[in-house]
N, C-alpha and C. Protein backbone atom coordinates (compact mmCIF):
# COMPACT_ATOMS: atom_id res chain seq x y z
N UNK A 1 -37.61 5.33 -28.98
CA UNK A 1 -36.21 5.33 -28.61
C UNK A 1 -36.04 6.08 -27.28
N UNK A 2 -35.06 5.17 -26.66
CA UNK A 2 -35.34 6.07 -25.34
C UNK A 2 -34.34 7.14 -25.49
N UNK A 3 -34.25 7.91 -24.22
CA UNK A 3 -33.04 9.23 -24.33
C UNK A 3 -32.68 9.41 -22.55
N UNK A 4 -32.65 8.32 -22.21
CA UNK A 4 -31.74 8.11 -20.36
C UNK A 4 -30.45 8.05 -21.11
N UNK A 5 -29.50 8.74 -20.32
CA UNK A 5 -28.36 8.66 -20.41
C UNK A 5 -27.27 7.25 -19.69
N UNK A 6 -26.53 7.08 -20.79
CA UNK A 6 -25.70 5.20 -20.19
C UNK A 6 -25.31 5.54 -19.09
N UNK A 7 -25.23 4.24 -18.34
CA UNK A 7 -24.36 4.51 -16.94
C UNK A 7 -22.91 4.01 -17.81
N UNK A 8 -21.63 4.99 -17.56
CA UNK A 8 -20.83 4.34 -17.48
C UNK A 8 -19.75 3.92 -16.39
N UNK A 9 -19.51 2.78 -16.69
CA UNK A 9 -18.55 2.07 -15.30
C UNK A 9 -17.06 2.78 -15.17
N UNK A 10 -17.03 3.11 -13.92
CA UNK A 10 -16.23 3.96 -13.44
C UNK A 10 -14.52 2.80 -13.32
N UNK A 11 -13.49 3.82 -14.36
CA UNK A 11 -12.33 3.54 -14.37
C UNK A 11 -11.80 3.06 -13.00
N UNK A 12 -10.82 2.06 -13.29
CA UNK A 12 -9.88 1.67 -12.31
C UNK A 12 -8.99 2.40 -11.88
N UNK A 13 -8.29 2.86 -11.06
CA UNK A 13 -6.53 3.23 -10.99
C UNK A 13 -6.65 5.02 -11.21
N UNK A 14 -5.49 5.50 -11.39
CA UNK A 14 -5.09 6.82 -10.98
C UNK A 14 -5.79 7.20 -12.73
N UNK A 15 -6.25 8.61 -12.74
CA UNK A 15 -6.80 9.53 -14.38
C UNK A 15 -5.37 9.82 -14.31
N UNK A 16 -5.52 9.31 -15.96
CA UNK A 16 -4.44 9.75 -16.68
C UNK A 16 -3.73 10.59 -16.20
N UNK A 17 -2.43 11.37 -16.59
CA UNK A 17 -1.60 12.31 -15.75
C UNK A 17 -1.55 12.99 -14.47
N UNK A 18 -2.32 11.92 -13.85
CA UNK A 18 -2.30 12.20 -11.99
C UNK A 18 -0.85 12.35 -11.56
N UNK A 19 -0.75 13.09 -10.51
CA UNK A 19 0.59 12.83 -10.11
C UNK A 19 0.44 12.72 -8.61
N UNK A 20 -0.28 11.38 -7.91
CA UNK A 20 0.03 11.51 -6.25
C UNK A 20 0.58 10.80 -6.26
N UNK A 21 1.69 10.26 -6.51
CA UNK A 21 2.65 9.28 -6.24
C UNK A 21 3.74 10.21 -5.73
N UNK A 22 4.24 9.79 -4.25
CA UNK A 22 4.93 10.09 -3.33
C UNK A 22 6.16 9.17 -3.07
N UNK A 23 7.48 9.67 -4.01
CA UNK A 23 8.52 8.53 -3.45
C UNK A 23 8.48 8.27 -1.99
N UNK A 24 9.05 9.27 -1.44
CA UNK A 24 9.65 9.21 0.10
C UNK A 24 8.22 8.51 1.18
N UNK A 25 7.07 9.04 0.63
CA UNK A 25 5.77 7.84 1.82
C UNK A 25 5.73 6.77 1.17
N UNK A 26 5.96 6.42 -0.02
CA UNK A 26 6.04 5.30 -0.71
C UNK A 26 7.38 4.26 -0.25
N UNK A 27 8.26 4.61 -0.17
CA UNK A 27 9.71 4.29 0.59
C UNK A 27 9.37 3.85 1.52
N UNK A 28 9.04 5.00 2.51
CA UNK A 28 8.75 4.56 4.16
C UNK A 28 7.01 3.69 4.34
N UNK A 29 6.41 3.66 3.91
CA UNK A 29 5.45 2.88 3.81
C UNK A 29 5.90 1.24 3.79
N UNK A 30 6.58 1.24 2.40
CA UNK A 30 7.30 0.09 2.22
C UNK A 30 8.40 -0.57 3.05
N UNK A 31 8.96 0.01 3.76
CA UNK A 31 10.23 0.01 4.78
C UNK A 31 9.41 -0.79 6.06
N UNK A 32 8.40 -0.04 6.70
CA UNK A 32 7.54 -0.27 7.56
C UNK A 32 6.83 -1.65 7.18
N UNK A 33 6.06 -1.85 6.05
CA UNK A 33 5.65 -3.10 6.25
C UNK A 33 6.32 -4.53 5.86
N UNK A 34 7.65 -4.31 4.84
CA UNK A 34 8.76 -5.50 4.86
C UNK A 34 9.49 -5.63 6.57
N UNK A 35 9.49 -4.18 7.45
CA UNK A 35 9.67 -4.79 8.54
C UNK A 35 9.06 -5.80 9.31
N UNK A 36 7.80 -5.26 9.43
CA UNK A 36 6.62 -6.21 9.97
C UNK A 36 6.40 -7.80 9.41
N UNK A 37 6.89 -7.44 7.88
CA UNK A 37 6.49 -8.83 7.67
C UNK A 37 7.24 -9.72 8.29
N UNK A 38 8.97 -9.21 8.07
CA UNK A 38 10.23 -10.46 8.55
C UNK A 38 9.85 -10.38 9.99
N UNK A 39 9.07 -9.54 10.85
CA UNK A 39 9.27 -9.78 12.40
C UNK A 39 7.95 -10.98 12.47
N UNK A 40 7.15 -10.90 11.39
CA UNK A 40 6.03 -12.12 12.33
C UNK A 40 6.38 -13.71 11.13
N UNK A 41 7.32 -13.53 10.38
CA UNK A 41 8.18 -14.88 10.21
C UNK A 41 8.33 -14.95 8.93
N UNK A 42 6.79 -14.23 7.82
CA UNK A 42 6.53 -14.52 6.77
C UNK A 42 7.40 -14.26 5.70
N UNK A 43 7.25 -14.91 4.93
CA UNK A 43 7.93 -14.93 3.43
C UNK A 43 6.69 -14.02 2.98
N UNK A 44 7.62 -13.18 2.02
CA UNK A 44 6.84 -11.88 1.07
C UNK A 44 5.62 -12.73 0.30
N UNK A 45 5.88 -14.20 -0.18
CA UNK A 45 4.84 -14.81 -1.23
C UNK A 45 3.85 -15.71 0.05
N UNK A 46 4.28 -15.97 0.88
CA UNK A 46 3.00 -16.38 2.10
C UNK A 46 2.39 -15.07 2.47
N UNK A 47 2.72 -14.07 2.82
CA UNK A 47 2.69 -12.56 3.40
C UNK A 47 1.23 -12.11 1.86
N UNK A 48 1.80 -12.04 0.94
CA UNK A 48 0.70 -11.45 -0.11
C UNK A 48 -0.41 -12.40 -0.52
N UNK A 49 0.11 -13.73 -0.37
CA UNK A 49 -1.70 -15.00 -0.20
C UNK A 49 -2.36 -14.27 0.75
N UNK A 50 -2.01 -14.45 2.03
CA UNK A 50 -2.89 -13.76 3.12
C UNK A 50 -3.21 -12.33 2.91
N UNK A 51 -2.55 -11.82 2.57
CA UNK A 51 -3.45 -10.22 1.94
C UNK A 51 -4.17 -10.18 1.24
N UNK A 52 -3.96 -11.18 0.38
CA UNK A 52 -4.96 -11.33 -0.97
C UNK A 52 -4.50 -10.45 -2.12
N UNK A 53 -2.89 -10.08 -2.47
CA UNK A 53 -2.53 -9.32 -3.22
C UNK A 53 -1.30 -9.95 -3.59
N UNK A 54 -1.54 -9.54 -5.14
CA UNK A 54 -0.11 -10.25 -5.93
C UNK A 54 1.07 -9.55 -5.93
N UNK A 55 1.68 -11.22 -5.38
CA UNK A 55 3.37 -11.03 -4.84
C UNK A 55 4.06 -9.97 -5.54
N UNK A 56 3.91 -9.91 -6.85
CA UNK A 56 4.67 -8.94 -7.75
C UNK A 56 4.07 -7.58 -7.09
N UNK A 57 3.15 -7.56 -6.91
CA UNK A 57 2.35 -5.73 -6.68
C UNK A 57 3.06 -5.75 -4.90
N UNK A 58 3.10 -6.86 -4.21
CA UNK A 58 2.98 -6.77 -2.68
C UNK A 58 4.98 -6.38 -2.78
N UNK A 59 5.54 -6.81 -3.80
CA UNK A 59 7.17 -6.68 -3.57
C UNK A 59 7.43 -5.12 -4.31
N UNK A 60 6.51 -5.04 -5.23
CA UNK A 60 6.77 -3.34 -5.73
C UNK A 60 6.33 -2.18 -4.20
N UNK A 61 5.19 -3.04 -3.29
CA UNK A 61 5.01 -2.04 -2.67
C UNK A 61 6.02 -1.76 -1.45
N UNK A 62 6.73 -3.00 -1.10
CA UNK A 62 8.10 -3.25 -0.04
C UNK A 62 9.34 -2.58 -0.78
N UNK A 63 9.38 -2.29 -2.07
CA UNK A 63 10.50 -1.42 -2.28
C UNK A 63 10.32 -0.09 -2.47
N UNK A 64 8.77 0.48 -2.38
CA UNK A 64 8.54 1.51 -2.93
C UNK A 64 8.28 1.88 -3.91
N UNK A 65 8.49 1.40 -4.77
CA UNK A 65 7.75 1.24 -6.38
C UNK A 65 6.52 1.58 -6.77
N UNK A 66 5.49 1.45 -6.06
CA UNK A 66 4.29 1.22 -5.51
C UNK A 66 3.44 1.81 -4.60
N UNK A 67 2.76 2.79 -4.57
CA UNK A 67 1.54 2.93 -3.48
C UNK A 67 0.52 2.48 -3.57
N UNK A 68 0.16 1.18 -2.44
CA UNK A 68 -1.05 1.08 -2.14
C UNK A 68 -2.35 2.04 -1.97
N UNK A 69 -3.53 1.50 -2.72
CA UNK A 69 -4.57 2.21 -2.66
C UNK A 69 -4.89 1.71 -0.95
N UNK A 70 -6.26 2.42 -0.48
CA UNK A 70 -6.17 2.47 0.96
C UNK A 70 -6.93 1.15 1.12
N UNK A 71 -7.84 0.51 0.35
CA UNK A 71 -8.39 -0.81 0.42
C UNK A 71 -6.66 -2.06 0.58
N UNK A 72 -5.85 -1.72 -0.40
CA UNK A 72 -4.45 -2.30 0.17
C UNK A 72 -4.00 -2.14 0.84
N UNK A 73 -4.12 -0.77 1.76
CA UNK A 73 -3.35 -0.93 3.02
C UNK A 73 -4.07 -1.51 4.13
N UNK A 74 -5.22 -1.67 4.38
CA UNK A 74 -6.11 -2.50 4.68
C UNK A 74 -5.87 -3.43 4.85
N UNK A 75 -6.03 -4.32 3.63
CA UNK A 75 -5.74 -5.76 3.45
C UNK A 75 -4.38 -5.84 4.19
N UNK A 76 -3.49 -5.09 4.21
CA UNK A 76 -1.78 -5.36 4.97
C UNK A 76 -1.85 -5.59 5.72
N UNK A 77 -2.80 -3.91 6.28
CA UNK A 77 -2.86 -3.81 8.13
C UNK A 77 -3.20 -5.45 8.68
N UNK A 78 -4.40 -6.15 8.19
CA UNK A 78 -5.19 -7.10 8.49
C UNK A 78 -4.21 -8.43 8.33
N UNK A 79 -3.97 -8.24 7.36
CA UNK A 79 -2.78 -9.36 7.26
C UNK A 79 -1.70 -9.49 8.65
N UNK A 80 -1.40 -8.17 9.05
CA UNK A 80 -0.23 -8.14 9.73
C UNK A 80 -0.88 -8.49 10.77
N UNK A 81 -1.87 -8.73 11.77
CA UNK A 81 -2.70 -8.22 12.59
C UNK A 81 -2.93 -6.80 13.64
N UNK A 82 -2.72 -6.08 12.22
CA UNK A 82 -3.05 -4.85 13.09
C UNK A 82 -3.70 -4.10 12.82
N UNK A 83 -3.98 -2.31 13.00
CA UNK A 83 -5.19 -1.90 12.77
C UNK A 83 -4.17 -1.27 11.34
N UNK A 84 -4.86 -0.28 10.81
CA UNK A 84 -4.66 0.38 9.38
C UNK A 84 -4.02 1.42 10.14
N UNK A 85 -4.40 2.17 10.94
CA UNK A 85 -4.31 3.32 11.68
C UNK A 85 -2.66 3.44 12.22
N UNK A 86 -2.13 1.86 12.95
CA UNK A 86 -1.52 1.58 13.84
C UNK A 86 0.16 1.83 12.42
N UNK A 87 -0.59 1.35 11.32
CA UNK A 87 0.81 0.67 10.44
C UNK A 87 1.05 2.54 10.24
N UNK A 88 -0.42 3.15 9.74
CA UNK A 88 0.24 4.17 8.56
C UNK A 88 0.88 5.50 10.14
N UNK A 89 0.40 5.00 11.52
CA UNK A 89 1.43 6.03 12.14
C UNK A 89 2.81 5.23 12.24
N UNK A 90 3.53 4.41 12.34
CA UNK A 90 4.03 3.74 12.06
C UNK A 90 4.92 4.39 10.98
N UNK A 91 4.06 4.07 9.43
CA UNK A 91 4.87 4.99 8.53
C UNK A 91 4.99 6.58 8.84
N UNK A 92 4.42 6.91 9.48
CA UNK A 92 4.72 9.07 9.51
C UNK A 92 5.80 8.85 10.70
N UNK A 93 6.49 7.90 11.32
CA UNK A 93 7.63 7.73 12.49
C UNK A 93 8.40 7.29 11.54
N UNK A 94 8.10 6.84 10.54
CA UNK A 94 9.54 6.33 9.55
C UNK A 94 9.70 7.69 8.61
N UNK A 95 8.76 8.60 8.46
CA UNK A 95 8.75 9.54 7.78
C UNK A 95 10.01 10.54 8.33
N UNK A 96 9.43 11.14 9.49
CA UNK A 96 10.26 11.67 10.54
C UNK A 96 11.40 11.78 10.91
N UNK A 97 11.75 10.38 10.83
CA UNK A 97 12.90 9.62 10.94
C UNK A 97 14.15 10.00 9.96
N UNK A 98 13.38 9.70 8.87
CA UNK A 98 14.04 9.93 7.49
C UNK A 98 14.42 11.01 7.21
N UNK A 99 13.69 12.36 7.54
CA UNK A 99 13.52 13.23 7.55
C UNK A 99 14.60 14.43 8.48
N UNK A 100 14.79 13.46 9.83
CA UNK A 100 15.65 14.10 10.60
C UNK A 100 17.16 13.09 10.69
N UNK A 101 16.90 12.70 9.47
CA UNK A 101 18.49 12.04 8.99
C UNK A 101 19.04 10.73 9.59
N UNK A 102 18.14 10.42 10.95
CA UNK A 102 18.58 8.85 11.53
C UNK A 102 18.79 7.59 10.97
């Protein structure tokens, strides 16, 4: 009998009673990329085919409901054609924004 220990496969998604969920970057995250989407023409359900993420998860993340893991913001940035870098300063100017009441 052997005695190696199992590999086990590593959970999906946030451990139990995590708490990084951030309304207000979650808000402005979401604010930022429903802008982007209506400026390059797309409909939210053409917009999440090309991301490769479901419409329901891609519309929780446009209202805030939702934070994308960073492989999803990825897929956005790319979708949108831009860099990852470009969207999430982007969101810390909507942060700011919000922040200083405009």
């Amino acid at each position: 009998m052997s005695t190696r220990p199992r590999k086990i496969a590593p959970k999906r998604g946030r451990p139990k009673g995590a708490t990084s969920f951030n309304a207000e970057v979650a808000l402005a995250f979401g604010a930022v990329v429903r802008a982007l989407r209506l400026d390059s023409g797309l409909s939210q359900e053409s917009f999440a085919h090309v991301a490769d993420i479901e419409r329901s998860h891609m519309s929780r993340i446009e209202r805030g409901a939702s934070q994308p893991t960073l492989y999803a913001i990825m897929r956005i940035a790319t979708a949108l054609g831009i860099e990852g870098s470009t969207l999430l300063r982007k969101t810390e100017r909507e942060l700011r924004k919000a922040a200083s009441g405009e």
